[in-house]
C-alpha atoms as a PDB file:
ATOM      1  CA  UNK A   1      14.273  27.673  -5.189  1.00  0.00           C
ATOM      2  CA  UNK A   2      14.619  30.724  -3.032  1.00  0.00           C
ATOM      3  CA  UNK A   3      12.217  29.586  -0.571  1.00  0.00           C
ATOM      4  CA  UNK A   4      15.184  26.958   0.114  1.00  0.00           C
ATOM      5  CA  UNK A   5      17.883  29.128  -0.149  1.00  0.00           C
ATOM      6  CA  UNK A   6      18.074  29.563   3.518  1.00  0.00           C
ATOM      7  CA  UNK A   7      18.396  26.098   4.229  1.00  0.00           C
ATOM      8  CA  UNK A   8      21.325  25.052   1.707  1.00  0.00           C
ATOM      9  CA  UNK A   9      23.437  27.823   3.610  1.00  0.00           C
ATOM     10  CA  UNK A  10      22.415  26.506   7.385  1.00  0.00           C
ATOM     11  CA  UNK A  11      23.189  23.072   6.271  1.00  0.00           C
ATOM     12  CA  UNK A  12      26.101  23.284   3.387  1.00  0.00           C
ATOM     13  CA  UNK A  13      23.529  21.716   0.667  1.00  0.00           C
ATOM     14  CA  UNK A  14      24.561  21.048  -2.579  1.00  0.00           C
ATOM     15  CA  UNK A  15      21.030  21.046  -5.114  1.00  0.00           C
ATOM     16  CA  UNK A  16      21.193  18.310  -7.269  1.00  0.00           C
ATOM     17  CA  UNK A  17      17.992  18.438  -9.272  1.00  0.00           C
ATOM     18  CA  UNK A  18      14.781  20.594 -10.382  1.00  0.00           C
ATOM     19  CA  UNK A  19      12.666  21.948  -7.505  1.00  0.00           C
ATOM     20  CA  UNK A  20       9.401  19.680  -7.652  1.00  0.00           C
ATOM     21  CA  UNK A  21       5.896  21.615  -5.836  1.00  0.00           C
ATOM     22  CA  UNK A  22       3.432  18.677  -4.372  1.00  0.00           C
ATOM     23  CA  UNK A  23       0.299  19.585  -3.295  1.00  0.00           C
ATOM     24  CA  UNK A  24       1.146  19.568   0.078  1.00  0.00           C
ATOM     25  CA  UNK A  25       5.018  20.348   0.014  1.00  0.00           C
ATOM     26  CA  UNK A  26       7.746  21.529  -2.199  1.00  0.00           C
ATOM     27  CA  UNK A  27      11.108  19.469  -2.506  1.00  0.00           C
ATOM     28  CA  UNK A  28      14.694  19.741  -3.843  1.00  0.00           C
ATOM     29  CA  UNK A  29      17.079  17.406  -4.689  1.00  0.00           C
ATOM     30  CA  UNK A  30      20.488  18.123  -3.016  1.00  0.00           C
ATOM     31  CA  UNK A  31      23.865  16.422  -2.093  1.00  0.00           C
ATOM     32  CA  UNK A  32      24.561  16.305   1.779  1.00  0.00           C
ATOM     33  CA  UNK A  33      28.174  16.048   3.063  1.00  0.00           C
ATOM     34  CA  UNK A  34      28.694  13.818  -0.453  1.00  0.00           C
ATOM     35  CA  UNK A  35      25.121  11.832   0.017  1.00  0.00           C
ATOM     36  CA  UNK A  36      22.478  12.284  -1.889  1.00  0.00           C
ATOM     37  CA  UNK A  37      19.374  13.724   0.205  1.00  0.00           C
ATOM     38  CA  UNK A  38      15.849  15.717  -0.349  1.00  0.00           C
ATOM     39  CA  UNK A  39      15.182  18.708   1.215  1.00  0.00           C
ATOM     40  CA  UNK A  40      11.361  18.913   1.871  1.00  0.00           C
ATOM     41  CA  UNK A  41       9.213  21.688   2.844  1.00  0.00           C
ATOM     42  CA  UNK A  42       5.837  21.123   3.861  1.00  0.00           C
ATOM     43  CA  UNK A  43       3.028  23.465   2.903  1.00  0.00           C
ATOM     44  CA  UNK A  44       0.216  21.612   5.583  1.00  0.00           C
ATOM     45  CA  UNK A  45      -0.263  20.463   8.740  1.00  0.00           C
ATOM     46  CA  UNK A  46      -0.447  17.041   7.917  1.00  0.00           C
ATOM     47  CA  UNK A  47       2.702  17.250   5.873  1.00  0.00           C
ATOM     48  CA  UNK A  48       4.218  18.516   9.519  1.00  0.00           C
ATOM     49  CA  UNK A  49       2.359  15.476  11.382  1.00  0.00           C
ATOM     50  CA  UNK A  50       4.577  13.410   8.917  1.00  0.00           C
ATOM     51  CA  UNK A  51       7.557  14.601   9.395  1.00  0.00           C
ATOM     52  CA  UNK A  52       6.756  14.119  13.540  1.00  0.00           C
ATOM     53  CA  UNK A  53       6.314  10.084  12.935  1.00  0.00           C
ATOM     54  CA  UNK A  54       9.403  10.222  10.753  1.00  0.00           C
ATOM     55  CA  UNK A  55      11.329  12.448  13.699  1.00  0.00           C
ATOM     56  CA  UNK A  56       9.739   9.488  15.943  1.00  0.00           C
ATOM     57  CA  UNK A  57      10.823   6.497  13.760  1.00  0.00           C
ATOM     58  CA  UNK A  58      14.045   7.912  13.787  1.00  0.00           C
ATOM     59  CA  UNK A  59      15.461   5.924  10.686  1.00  0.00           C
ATOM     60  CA  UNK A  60      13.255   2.556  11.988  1.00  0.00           C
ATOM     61  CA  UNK A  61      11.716   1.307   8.811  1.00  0.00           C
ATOM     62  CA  UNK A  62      11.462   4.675   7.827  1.00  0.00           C
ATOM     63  CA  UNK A  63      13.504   7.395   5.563  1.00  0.00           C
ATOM     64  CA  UNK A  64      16.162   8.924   7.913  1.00  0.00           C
ATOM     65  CA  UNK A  65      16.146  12.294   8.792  1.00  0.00           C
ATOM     66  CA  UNK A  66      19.565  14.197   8.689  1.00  0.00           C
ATOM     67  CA  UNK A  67      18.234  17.572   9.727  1.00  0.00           C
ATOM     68  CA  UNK A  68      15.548  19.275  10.452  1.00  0.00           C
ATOM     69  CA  UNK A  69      13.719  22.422  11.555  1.00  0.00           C
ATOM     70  CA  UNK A  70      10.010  23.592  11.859  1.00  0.00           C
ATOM     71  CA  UNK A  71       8.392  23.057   8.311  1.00  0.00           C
ATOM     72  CA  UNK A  72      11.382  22.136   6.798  1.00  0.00           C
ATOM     73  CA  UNK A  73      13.443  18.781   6.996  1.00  0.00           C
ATOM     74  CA  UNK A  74      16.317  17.365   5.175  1.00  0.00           C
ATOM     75  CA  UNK A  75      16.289  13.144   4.410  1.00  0.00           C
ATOM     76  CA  UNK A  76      17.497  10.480   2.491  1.00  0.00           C
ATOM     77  CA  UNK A  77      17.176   9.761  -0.886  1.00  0.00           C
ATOM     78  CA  UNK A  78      15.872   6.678  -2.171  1.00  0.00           C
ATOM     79  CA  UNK A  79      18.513   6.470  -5.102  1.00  0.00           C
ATOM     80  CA  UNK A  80      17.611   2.701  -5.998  1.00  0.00           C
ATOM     81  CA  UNK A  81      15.590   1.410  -9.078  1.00  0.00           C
ATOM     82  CA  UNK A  82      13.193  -1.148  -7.659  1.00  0.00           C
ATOM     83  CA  UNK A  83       9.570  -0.424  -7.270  1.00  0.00           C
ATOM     84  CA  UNK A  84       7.002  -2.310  -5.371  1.00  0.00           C
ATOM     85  CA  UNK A  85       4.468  -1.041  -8.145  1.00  0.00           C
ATOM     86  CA  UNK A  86       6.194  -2.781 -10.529  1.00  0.00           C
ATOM     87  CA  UNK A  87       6.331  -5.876  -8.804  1.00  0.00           C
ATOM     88  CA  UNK A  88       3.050  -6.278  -8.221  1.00  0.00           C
ATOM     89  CA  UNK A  89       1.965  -5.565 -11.384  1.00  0.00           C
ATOM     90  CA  UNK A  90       4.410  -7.517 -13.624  1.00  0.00           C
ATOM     91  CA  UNK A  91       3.490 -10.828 -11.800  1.00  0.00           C
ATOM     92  CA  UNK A  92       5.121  -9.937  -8.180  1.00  0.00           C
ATOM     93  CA  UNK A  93       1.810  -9.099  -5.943  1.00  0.00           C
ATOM     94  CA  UNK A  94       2.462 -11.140  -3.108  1.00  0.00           C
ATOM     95  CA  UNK A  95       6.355 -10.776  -3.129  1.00  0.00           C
ATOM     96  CA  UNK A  96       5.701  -6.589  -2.852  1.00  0.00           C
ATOM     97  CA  UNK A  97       3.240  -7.530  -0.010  1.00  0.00           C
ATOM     98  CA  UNK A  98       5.898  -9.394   1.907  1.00  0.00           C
ATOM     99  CA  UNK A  99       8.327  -6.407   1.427  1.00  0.00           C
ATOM    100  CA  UNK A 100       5.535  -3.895   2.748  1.00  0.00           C
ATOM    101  CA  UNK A 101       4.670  -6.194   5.343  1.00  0.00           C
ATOM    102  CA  UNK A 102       8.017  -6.054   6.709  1.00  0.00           C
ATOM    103  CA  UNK A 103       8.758  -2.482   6.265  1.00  0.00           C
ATOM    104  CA  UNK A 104       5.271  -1.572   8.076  1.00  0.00           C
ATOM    105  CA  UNK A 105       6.207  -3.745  11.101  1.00  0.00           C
ATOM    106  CA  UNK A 106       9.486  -2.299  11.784  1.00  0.00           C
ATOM    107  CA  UNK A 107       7.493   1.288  12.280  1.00  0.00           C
ATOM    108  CA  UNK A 108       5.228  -0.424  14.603  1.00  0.00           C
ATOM    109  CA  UNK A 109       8.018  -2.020  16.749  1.00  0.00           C
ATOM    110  CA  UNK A 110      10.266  -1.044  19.780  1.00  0.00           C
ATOM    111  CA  UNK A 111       8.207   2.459  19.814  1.00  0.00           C
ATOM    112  CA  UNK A 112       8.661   4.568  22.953  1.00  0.00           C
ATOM    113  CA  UNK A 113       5.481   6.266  24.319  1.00  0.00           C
ATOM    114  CA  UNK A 114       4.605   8.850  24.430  1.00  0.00           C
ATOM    115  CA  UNK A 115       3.659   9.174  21.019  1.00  0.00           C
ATOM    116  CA  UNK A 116       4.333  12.953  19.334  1.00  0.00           C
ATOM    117  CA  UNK A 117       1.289  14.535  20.026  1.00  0.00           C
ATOM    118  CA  UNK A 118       0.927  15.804  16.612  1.00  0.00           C
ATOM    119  CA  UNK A 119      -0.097  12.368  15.782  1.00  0.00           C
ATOM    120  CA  UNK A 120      -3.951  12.268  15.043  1.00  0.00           C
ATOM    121  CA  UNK A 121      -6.108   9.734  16.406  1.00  0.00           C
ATOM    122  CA  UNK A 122      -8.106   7.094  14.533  1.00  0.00           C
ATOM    123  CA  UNK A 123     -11.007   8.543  15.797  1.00  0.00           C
ATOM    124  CA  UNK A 124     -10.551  12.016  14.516  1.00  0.00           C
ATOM    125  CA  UNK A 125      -9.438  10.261  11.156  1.00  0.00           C
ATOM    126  CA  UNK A 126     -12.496   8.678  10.533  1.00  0.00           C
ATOM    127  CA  UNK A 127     -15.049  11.973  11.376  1.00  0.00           C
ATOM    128  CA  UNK A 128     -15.519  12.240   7.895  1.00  0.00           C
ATOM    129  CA  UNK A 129     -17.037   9.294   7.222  1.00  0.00           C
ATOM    130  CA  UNK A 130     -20.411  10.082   9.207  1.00  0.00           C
ATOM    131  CA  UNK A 131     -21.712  12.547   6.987  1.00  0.00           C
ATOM    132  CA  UNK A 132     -21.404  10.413   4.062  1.00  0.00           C
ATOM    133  CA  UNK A 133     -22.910   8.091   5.630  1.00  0.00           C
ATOM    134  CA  UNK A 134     -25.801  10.085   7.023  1.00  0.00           C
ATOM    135  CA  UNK A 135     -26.374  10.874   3.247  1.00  0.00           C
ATOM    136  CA  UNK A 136     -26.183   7.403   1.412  1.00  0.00           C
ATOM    137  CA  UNK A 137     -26.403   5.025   3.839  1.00  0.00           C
ATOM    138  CA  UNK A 138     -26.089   1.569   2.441  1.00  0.00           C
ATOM    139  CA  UNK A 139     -22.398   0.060   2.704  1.00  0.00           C
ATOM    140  CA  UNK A 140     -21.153   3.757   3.763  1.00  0.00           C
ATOM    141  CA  UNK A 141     -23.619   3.198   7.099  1.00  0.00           C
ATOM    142  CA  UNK A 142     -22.231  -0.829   7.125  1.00  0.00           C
ATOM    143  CA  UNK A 143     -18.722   1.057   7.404  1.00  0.00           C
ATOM    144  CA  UNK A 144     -19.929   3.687   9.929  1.00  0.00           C
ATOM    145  CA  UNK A 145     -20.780   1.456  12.591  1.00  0.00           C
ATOM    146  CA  UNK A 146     -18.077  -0.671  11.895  1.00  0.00           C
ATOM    147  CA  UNK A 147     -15.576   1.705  12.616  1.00  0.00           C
ATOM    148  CA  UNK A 148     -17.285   2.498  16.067  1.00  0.00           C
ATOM    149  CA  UNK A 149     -16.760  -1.128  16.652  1.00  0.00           C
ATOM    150  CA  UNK A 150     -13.249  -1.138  15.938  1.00  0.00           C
ATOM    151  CA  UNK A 151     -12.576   2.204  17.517  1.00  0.00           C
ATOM    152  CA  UNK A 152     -14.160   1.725  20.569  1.00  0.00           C
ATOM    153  CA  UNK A 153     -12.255  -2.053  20.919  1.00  0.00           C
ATOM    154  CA  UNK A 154      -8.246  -0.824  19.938  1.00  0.00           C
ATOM    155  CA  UNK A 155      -6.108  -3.540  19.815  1.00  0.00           C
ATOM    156  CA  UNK A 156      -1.968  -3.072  19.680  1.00  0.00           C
ATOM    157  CA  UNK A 157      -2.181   0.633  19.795  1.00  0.00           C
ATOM    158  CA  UNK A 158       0.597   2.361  17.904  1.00  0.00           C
ATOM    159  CA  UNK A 159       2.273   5.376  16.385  1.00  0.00           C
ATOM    160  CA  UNK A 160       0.710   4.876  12.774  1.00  0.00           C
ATOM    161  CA  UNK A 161       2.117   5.956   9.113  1.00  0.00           C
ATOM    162  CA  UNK A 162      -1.724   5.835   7.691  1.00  0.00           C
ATOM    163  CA  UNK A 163      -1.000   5.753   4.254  1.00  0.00           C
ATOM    164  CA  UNK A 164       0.832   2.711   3.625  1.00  0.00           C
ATOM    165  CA  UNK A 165       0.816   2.018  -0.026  1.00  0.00           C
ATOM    166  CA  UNK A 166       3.345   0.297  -2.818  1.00  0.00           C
ATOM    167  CA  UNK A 167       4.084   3.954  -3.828  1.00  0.00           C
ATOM    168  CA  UNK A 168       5.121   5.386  -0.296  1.00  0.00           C
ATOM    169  CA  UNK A 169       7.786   2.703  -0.027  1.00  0.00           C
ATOM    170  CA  UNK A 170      11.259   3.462  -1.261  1.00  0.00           C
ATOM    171  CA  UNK A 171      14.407   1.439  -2.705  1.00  0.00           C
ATOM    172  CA  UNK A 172      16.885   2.829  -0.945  1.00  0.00           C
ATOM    173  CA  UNK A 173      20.047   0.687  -2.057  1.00  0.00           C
ATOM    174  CA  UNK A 174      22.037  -0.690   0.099  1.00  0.00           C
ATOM    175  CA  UNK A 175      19.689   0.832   2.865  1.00  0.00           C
ATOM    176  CA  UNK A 176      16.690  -1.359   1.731  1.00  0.00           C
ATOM    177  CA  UNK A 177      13.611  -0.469   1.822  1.00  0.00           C
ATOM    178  CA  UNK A 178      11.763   2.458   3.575  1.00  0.00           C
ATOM    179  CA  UNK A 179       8.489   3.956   4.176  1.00  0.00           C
ATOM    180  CA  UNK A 180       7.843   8.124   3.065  1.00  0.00           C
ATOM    181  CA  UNK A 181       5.131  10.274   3.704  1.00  0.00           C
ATOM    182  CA  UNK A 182       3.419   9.195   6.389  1.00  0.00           C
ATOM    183  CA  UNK A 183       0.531  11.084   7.792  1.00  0.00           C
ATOM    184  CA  UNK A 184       1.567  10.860  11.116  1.00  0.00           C
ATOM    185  CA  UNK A 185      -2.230   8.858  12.748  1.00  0.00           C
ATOM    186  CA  UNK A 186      -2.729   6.947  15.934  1.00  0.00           C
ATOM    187  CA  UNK A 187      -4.450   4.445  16.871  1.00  0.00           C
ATOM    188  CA  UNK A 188      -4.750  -0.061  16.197  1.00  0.00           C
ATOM    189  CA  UNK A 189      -1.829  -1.403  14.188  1.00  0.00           C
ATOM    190  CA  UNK A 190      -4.035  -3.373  12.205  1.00  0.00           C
ATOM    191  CA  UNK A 191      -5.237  -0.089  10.545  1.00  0.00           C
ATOM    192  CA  UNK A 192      -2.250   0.650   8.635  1.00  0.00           C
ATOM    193  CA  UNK A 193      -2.413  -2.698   6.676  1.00  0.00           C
ATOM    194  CA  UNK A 194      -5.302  -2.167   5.358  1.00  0.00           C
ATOM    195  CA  UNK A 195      -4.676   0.241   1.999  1.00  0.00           C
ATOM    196  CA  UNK A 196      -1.979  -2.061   0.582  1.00  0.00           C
ATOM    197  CA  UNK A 197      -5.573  -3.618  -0.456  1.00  0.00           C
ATOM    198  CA  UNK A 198      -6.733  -0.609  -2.142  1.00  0.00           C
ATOM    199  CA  UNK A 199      -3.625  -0.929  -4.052  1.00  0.00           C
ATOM    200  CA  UNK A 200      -1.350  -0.327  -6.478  1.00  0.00           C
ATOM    201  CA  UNK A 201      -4.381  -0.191  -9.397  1.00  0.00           C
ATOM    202  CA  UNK A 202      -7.974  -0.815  -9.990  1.00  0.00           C
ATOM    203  CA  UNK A 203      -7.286  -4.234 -11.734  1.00  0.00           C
ATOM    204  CA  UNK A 204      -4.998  -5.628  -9.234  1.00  0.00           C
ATOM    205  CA  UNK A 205      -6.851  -4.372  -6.228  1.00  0.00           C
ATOM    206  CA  UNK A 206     -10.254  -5.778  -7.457  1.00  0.00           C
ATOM    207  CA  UNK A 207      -8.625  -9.237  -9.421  1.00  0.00           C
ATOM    208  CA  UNK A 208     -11.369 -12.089  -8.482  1.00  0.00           C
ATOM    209  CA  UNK A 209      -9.383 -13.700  -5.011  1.00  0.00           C
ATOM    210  CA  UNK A 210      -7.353 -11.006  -4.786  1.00  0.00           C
ATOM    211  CA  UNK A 211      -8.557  -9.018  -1.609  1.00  0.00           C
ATOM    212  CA  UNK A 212      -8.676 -12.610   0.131  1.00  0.00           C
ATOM    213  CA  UNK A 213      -5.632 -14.275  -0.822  1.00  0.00           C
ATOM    214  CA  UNK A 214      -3.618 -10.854   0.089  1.00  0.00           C
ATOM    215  CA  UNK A 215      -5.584 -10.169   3.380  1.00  0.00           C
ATOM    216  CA  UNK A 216      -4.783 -13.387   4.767  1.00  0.00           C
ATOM    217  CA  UNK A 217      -1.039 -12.965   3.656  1.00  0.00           C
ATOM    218  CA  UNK A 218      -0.558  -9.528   5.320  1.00  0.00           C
ATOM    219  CA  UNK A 219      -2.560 -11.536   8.464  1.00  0.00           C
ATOM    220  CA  UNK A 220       0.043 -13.875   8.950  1.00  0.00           C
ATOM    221  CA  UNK A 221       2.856 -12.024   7.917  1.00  0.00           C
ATOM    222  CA  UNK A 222       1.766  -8.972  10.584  1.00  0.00           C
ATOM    223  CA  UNK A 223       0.056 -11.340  13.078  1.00  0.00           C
ATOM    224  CA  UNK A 224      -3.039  -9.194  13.256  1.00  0.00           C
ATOM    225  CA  UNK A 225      -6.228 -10.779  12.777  1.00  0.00           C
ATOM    226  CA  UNK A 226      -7.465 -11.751   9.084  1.00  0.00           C
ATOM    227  CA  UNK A 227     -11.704 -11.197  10.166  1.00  0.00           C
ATOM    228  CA  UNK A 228     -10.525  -8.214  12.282  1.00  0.00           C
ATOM    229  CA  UNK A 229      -8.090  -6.461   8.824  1.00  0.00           C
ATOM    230  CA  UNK A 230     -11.305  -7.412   6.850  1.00  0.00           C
ATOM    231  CA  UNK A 231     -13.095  -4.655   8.720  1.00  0.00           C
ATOM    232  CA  UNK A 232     -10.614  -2.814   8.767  1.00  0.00           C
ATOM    233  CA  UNK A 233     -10.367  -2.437   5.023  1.00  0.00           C
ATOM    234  CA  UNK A 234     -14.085  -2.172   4.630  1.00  0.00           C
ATOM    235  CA  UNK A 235     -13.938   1.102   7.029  1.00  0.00           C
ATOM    236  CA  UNK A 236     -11.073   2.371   5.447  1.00  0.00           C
ATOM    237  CA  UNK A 237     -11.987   2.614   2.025  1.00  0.00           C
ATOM    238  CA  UNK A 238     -15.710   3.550   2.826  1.00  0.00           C
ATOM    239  CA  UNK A 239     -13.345   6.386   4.149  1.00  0.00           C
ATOM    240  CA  UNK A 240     -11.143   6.978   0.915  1.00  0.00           C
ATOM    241  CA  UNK A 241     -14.314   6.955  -0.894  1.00  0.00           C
ATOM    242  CA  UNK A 242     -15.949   9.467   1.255  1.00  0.00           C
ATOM    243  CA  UNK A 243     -12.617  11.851   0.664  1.00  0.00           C
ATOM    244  CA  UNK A 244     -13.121  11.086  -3.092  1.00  0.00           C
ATOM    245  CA  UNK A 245     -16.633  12.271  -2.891  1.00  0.00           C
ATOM    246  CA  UNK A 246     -15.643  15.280  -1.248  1.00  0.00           C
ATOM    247  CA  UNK A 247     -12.836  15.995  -3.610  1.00  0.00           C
ATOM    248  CA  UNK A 248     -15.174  15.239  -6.513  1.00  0.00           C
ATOM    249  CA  UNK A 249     -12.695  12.670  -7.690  1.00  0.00           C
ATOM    250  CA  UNK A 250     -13.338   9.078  -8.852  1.00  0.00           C
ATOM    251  CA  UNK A 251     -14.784   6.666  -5.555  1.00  0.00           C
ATOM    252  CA  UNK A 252     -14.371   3.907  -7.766  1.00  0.00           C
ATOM    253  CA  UNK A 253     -11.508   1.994  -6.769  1.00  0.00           C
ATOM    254  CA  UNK A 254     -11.942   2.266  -2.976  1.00  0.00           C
ATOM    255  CA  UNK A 255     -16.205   1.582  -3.313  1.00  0.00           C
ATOM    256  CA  UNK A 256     -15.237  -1.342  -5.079  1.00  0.00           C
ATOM    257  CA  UNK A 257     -13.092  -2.613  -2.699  1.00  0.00           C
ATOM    258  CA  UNK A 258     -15.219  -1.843   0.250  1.00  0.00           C
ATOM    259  CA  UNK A 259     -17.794  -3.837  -1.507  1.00  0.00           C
ATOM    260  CA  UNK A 260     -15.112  -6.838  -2.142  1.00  0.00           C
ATOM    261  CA  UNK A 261     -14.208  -6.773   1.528  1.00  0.00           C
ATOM    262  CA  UNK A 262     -17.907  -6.953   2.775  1.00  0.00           C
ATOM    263  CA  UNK A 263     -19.306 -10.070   0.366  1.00  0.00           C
ATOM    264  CA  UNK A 264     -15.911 -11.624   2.925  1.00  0.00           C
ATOM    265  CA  UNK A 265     -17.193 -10.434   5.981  1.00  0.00           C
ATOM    266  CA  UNK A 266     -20.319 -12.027   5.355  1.00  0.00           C
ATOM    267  CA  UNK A 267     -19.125 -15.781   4.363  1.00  0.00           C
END
């Protein structure tokens, strides 16, 4: 708490729940001139990138910002009690898809260039990947020089949220729904479509039909191209995998998708 005592002077903040420590930030509920809001400080870099794209969104799909300064900004609250999890797991999938669909394109319209250049290109993104691939080869290679392909052929460059999952968007009441912790990337559109297909669990992300049915959904829904977000989900979980590898987590999920997503690519 006193790390945000500073802040609830400057900006007349109210706190309205428990302190919560992330991995990457620490947060406290507050009330803000009568609204609820979060105050959020970020503990990374890449917590900082995200709150550029959100400064750079400026409300546009995306949690509105009500103040900020340096590592430290003050947003919305997402005070309603719908979840896209929940949706797609109790029957819902494509519905939640829809919703994410929609929310995703409003970051990726009317944006202003130039982009924040805190914003970290594809390119830099996917870095990781090669020595993974060096080591295993196999479908990690497959994914390698697949992602050359794609980044050396950017289509519908944008200011990107990179994580776009059913967890990172919000009900926000009357406000609808909105898009949180971004990690602030740039680079093809198509990209951020691709890990609502990693998502929201093993089971539904790897359900025989499931990868298909949803990728062609989220291709006409975004107008991107359903061969071209194919790749791009076979890149971008070879990727996830490759951070789970590192992390020594569980590459499960994301090899099994990768693998899903390349049996496609071949028909």
């Amino acid at each position: 708490m006193s790390n945000f005592k500073p802040y609830l002077v400057k900006w007349h903040l109210k706190p309205d729940g428990e302190p919560m420590t992330m991995p990457s930030s620490e947060l406290l509920p507050v009330r803000y001139q009568g609204k609820p809001a979060m105050l959020k400080m970020a503990n990374t870099e890449e917590e900082q990138r995200g709150f550029a794209l959100l400064l750079f969104r400026q409300g546009l799909g995306a949690v509105p910002i009500f103040e900020h300064e340096d590592k430290v900004i003050l947003m919305e609250r997402a005070i309603g009690n719908r979840s896209l999890v929940s949706m797609a797991t109790e029957g819902q999938d494509s519905e939640a898809t829809r919703i994410i669909c929609e929310v995703t394109n409003k970051i990726h319209q009317l944006q202003i260039k130039p982009f924040p250049s805190e914003l970290v290109p594809l390119n830099i993104w996917f870095r990781a990947l090669e020595p993974v691939a060096k080591q295993r080869g196999g479908l990690f290679q497959k994914a390698l020089l697949l992602s050359k392909e794609l980044l050396n052929t950017p289509q519908e460059v944008a200011a990107l949220h990179g994580d776009i999952h059913h967890g990172n968007i919000l009900d926000f009441g009357e406000h609808g729904w909105r898009i949180i912790d971004p990690k602030g990337l740039v680079g093809e559109r198509t990209f951020d479509f691709a890990n609502i297909l990693c998502n929201p669990t093993l089971e539904i992300a790897t359900k025989l039909h499931r990868l298909e049915e949803q990728a062609l959904l989220i291709a006409q829904l975004a107008e991107v191209d359903y061969i071209r977000l194919l790749k791009w989900v076979l890149a971008y979980s070879a990727l996830s995998a490759s951070w789970h590898l590192e992390d020594g987590t569980n590459p499960e999920l994301a090899l099994r998708v990768a693998t899903i997503a390349h049996q496609l690519l071949r028909h």
